[in-house]
Protein backbone atom coordinates (compact mmCIF):
# COMPACT_ATOMS: atom_id res chain seq x y z
CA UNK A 1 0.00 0.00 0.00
CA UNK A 2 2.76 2.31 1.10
CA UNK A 3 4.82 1.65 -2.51
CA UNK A 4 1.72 2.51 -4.68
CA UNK A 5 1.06 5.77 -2.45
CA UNK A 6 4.43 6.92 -2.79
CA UNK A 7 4.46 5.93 -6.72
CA UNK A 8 1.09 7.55 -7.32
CA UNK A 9 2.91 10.91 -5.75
CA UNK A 10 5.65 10.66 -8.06
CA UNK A 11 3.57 10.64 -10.33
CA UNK A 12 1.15 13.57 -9.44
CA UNK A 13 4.48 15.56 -8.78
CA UNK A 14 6.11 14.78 -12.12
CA UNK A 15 2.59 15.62 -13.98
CA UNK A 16 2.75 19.36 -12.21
CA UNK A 17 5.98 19.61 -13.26
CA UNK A 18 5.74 19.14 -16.87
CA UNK A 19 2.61 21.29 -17.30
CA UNK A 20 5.11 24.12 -15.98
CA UNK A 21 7.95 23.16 -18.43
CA UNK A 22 5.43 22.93 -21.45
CA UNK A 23 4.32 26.64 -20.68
CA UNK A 24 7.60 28.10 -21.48
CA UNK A 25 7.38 26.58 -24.92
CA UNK A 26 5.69 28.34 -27.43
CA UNK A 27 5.66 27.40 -31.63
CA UNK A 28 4.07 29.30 -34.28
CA UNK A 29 3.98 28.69 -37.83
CA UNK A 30 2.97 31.41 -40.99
CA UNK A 31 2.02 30.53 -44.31
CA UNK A 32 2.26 33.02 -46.75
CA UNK A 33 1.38 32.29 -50.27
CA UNK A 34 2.51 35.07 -53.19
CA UNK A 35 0.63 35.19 -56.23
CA UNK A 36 3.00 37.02 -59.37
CA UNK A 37 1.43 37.68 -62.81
CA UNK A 38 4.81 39.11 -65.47
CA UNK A 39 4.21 40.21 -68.64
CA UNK A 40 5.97 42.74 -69.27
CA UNK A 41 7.57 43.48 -66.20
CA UNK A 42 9.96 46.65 -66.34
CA UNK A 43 9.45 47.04 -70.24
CA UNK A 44 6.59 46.61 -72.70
CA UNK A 45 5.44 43.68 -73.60
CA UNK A 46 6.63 41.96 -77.29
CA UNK A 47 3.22 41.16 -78.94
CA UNK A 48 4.24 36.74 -79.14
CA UNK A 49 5.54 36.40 -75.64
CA UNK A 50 3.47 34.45 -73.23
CA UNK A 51 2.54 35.88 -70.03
CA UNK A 52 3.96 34.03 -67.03
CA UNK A 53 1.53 33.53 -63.56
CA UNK A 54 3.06 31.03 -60.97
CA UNK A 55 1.99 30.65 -57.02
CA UNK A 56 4.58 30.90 -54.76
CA UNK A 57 4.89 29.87 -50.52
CA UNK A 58 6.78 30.76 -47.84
CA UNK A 59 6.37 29.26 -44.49
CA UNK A 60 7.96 30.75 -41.60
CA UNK A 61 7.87 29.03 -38.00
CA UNK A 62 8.57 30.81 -34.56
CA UNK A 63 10.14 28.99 -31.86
């Protein structure tokens, strides 16, 4: 009885503690997607050049 008591307060005891290490840990993520369209771009456009579109991503994460 006296082993279980003592192991169910280790327990308890190591719970509380993690719950206060986990709070100084904080992660954060960003996703930022970037649509460019170029035709063009700087200069005039030639009359037979395709356009060009494309979908770009950055993600950024915070520790």
């Amino acid at each position: 009885m006296r082993k279980s008591l003592i192991k169910i307060t280790i327990g308890i005891f190591m719970l509380l503690l993690a719950n206060d290490i986990m709070a100084q840990f904080s992660f954060s993520t960003e996703f930022r997607p970037r649509a460019e369209y170029h035709h063009g771009y700087k200069t005039l456009p030639v009359t037979d050049a395709d356009a060009a579109f494309f979908i770009s991503q950055r993600t950024a994460s915070h520790i």
